[in-house]
N, C-alpha and C. Protein backbone atom coordinates (compact mmCIF):
# COMPACT_ATOMS: atom_id res chain seq x y z
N UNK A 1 82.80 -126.36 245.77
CA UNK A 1 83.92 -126.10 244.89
C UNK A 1 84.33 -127.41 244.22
N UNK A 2 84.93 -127.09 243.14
CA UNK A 2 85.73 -128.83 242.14
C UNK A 2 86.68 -128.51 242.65
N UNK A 3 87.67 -129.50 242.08
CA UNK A 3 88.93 -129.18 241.71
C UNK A 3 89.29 -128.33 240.43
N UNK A 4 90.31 -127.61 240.38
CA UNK A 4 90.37 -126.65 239.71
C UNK A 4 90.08 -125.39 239.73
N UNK A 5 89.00 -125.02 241.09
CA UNK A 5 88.59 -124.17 240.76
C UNK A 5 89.75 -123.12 241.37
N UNK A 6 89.69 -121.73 241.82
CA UNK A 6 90.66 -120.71 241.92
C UNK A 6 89.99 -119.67 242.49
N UNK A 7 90.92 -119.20 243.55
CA UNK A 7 90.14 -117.17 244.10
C UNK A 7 91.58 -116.81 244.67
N UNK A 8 91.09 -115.73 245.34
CA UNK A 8 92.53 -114.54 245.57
C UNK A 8 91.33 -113.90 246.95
N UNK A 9 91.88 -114.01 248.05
CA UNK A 9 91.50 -113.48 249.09
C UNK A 9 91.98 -112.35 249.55
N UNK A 10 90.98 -111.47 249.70
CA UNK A 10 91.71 -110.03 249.95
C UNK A 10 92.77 -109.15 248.80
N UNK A 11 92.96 -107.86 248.47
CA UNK A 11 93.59 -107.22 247.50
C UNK A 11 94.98 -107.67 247.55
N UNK A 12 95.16 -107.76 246.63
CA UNK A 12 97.03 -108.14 246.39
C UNK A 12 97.03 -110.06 246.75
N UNK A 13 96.18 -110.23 247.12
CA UNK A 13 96.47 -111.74 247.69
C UNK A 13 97.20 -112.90 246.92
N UNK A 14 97.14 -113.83 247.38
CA UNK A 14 97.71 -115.06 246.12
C UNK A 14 96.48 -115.34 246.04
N UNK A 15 96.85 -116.18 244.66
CA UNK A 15 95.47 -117.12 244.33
C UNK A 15 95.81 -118.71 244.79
N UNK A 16 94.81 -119.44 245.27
CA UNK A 16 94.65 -120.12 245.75
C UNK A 16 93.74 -121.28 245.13
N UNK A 17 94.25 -122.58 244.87
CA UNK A 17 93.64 -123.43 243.92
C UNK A 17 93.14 -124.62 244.70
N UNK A 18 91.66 -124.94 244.22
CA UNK A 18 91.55 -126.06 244.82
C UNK A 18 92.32 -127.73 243.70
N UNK A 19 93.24 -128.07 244.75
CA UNK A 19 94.70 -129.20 244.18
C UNK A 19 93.78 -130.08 244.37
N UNK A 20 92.71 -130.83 244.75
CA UNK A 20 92.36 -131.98 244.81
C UNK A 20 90.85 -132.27 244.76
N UNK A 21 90.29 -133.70 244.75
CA UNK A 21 88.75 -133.75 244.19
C UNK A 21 88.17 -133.64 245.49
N UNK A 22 86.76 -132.44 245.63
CA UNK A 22 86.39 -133.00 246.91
C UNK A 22 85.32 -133.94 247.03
N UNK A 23 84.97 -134.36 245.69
CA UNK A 23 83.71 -135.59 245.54
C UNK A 23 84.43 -136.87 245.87
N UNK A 24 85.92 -137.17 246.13
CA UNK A 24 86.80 -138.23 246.26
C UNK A 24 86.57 -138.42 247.80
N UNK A 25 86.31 -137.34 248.60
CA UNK A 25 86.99 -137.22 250.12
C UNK A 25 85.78 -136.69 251.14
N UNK A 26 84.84 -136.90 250.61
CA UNK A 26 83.52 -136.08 251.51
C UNK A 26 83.44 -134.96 251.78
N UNK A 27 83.97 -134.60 250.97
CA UNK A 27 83.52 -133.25 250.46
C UNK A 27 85.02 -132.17 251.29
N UNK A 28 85.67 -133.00 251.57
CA UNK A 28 87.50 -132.08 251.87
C UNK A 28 88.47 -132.34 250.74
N UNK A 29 88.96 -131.09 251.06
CA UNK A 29 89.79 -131.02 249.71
C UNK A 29 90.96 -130.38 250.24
N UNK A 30 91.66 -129.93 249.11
CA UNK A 30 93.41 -129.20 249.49
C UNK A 30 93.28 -128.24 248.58
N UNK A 31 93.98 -127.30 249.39
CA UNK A 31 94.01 -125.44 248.96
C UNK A 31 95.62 -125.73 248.89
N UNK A 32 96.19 -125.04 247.56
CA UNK A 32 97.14 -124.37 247.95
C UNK A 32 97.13 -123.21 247.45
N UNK A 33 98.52 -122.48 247.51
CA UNK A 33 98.70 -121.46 246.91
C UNK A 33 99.59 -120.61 245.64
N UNK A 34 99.56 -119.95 245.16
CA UNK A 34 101.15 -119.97 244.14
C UNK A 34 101.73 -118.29 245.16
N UNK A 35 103.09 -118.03 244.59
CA UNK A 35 104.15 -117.52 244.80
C UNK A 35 105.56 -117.21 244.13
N UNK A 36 105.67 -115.65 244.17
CA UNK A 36 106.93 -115.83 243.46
C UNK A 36 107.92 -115.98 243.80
N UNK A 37 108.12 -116.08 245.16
CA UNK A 37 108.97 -116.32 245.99
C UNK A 37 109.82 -117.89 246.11
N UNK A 38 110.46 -118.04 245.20
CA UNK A 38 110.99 -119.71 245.67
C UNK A 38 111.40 -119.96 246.81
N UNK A 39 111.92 -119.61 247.11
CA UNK A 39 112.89 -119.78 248.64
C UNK A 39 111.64 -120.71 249.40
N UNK A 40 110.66 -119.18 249.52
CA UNK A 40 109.53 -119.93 250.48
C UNK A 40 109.42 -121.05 249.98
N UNK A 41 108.75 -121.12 248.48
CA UNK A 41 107.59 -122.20 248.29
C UNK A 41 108.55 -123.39 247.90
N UNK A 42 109.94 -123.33 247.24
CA UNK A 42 110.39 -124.09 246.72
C UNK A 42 110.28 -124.55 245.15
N UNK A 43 110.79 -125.30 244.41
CA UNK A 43 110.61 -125.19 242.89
C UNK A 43 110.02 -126.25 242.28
N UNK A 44 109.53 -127.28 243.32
CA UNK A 44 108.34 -128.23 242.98
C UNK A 44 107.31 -128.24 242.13
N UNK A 45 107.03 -127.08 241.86
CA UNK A 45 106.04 -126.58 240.94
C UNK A 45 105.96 -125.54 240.39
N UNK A 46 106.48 -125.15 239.01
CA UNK A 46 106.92 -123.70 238.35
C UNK A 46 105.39 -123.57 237.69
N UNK A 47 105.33 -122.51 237.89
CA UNK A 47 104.02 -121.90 236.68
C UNK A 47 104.30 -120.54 235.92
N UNK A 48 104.08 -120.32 234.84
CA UNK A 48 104.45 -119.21 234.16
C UNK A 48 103.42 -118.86 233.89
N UNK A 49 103.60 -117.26 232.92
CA UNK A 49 102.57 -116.52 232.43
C UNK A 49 102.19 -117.42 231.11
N UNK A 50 100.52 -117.23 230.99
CA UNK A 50 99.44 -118.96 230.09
C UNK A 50 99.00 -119.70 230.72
N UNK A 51 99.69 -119.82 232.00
CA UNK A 51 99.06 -121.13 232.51
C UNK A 51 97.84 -120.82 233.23
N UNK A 52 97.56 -119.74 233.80
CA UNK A 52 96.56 -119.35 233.84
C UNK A 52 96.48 -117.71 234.24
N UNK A 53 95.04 -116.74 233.86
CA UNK A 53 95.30 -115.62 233.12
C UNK A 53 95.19 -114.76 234.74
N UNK A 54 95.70 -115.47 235.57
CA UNK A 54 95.79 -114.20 237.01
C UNK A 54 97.58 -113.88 237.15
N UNK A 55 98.03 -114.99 236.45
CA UNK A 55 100.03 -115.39 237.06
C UNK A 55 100.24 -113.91 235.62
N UNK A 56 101.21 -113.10 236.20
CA UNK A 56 101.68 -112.60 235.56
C UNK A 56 103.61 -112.91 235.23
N UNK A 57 103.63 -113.19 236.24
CA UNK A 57 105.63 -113.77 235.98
C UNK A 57 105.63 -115.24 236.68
N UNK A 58 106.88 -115.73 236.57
CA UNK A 58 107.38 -117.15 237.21
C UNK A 58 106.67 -117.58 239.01
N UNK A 59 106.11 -118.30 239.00
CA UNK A 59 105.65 -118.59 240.47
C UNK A 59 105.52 -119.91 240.70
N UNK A 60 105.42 -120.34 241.74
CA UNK A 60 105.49 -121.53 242.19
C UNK A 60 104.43 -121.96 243.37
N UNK A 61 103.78 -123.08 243.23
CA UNK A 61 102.78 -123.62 244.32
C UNK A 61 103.84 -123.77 245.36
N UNK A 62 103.06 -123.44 246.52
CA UNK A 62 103.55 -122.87 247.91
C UNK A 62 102.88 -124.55 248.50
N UNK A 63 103.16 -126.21 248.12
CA UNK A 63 102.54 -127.05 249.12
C UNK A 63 103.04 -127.24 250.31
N UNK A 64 104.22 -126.28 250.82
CA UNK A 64 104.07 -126.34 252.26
C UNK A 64 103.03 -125.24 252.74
N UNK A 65 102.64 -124.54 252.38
CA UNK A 65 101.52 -123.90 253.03
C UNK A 65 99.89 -124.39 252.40
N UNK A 66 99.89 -125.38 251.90
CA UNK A 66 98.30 -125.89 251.38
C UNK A 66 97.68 -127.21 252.68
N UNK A 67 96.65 -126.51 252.53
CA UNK A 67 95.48 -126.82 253.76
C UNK A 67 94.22 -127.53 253.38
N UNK A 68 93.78 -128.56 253.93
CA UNK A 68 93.28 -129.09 254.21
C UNK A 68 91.78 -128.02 254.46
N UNK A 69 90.60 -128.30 253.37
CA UNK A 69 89.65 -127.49 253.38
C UNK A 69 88.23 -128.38 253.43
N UNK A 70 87.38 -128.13 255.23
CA UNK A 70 86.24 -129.16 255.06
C UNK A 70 85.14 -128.29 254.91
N UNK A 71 83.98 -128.83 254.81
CA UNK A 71 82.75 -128.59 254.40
C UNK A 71 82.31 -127.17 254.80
N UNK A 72 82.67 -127.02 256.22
CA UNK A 72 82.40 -126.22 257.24
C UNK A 72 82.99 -124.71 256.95
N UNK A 73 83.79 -124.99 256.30
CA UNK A 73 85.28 -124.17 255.60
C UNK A 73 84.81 -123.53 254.36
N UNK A 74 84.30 -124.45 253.65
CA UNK A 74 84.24 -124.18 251.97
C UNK A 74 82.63 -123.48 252.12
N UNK A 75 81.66 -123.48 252.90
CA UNK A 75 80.70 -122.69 253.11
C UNK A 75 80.91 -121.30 253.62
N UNK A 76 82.22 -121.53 254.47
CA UNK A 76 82.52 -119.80 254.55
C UNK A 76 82.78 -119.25 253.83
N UNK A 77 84.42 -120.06 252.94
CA UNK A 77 84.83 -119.55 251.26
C UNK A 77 83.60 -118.84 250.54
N UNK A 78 82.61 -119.73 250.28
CA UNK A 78 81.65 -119.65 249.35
C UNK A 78 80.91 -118.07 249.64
N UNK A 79 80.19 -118.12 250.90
CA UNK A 79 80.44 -116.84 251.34
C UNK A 79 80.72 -115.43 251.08
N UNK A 80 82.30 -115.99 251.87
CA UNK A 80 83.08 -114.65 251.10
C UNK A 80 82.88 -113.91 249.59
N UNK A 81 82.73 -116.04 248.87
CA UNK A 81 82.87 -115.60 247.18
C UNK A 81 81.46 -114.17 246.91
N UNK A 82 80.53 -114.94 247.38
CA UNK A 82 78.98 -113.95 247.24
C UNK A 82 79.03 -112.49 247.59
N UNK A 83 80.03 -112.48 249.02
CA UNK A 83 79.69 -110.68 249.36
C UNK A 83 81.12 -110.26 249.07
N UNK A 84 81.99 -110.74 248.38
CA UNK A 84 83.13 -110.00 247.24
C UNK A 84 84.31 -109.90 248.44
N UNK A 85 84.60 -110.80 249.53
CA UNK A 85 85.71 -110.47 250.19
C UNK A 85 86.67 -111.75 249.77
N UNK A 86 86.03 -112.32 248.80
CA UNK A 86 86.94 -113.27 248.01
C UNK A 86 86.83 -113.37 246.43
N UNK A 87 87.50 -113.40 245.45
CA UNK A 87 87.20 -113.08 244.17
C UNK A 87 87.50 -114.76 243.99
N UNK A 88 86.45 -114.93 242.80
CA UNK A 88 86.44 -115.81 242.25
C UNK A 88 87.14 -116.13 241.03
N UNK A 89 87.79 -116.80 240.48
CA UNK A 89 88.69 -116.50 239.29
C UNK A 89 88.59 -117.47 238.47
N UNK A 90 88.98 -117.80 237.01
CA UNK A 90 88.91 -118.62 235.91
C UNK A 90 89.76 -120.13 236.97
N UNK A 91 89.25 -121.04 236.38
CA UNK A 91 89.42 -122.46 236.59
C UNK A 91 90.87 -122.72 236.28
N UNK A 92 91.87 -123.05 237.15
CA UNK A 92 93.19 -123.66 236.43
C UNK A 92 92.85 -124.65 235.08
N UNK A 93 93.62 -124.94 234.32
CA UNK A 93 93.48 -125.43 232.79
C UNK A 93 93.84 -126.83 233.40
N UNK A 94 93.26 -127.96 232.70
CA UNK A 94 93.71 -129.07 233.28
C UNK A 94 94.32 -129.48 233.27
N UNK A 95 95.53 -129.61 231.98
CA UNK A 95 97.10 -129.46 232.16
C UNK A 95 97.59 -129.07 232.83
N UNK A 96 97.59 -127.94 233.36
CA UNK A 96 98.46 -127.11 234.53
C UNK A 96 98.04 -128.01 235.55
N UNK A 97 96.61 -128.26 235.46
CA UNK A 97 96.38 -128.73 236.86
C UNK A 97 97.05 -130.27 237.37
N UNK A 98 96.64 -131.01 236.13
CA UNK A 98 97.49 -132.18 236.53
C UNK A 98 99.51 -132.36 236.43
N UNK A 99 99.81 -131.40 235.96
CA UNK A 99 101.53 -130.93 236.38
C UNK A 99 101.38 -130.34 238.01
N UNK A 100 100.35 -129.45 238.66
CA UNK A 100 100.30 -129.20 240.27
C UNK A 100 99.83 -130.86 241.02
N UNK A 101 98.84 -131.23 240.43
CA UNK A 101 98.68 -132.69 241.22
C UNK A 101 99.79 -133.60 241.32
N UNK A 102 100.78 -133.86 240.21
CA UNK A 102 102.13 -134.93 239.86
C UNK A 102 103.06 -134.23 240.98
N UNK A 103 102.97 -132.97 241.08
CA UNK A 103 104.00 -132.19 241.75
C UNK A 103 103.99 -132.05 243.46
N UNK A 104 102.19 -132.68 243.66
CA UNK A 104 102.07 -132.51 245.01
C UNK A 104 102.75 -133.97 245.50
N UNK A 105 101.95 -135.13 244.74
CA UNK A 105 102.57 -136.52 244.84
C UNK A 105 103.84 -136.54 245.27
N UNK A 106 104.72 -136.15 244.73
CA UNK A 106 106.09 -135.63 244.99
C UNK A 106 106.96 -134.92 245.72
N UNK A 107 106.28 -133.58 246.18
CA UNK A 107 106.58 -132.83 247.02
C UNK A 107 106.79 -132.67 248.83
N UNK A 108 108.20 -132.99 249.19
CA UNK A 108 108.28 -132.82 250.14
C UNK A 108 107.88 -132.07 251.07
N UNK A 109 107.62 -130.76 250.55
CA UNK A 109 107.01 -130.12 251.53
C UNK A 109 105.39 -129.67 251.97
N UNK A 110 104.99 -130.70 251.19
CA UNK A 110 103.32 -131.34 251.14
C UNK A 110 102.79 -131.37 252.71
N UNK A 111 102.36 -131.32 253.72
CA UNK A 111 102.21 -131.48 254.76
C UNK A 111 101.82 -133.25 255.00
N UNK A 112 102.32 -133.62 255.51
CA UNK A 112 102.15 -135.30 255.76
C UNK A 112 100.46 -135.74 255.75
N UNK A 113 99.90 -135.08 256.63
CA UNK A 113 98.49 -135.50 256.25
C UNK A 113 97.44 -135.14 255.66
N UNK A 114 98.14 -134.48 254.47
CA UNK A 114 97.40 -134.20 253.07
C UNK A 114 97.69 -134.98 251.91
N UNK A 115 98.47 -135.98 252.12
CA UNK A 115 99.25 -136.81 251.46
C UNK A 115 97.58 -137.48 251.14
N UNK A 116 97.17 -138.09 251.80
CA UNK A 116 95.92 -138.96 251.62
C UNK A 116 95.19 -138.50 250.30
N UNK A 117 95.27 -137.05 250.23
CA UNK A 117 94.23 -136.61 249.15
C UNK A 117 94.91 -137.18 247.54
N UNK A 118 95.79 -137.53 247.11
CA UNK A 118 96.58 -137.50 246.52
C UNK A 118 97.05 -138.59 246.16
């Protein structure tokens, strides 16, 4: 996977972006997620409908719930992607993407040792 890239696990799921490079980190990277839920995710990171063509209303990256994804990991993802229990989706735009990267830098509720990626 790059950065940028995007899937939705399971029906109804969130989509889930890869936030960071994994050619930077040996091949680990950071998942998060979006949400419309602020409360949960908090307002660290707004995304609207354009920013990319899965968001239909106001949502927000969820970086207290983004994870830390290694090699071992992203071969299962990949996986999934092949026998359809994970959909693969259009690439976040790189604008959007670098407003989610500025936002992780920032974000308190980043998990402390994902900070590194970043």
């Amino acid at each position: 996977m790059k950065i940028g890239d995007t899937f939705v696990i399971g029906e109804g799921g969130h989509l889930w972006i890869v936030i960071s490079d994994p050619a930077k980190h040996s091949s680990r990277f950071v998942i998060a997620n979006l949400t419309t839920d602020a409360n949960r995710a908090g307002t660290d990171c707004e995304l609207n409908r354009g920013d990319h063509q899965w968001i239909r209303e106001v949502c927000y990256i969820n970086f207290g719930d983004a994870r830390e994804v290694t090699p071992i990991e992203e071969a299962r993802i990949s996986e999934c992607i092949e026998d359809g229990r994970i959909c693969k989706h259009f690439p976040m735009k790189s604008a959007v993407l670098q407003r989610i990267i500025c936002a992780a830098k920032k974000s308190k509720a980043l998990p402390t040792g994902l900070r590194k990626y970043f």
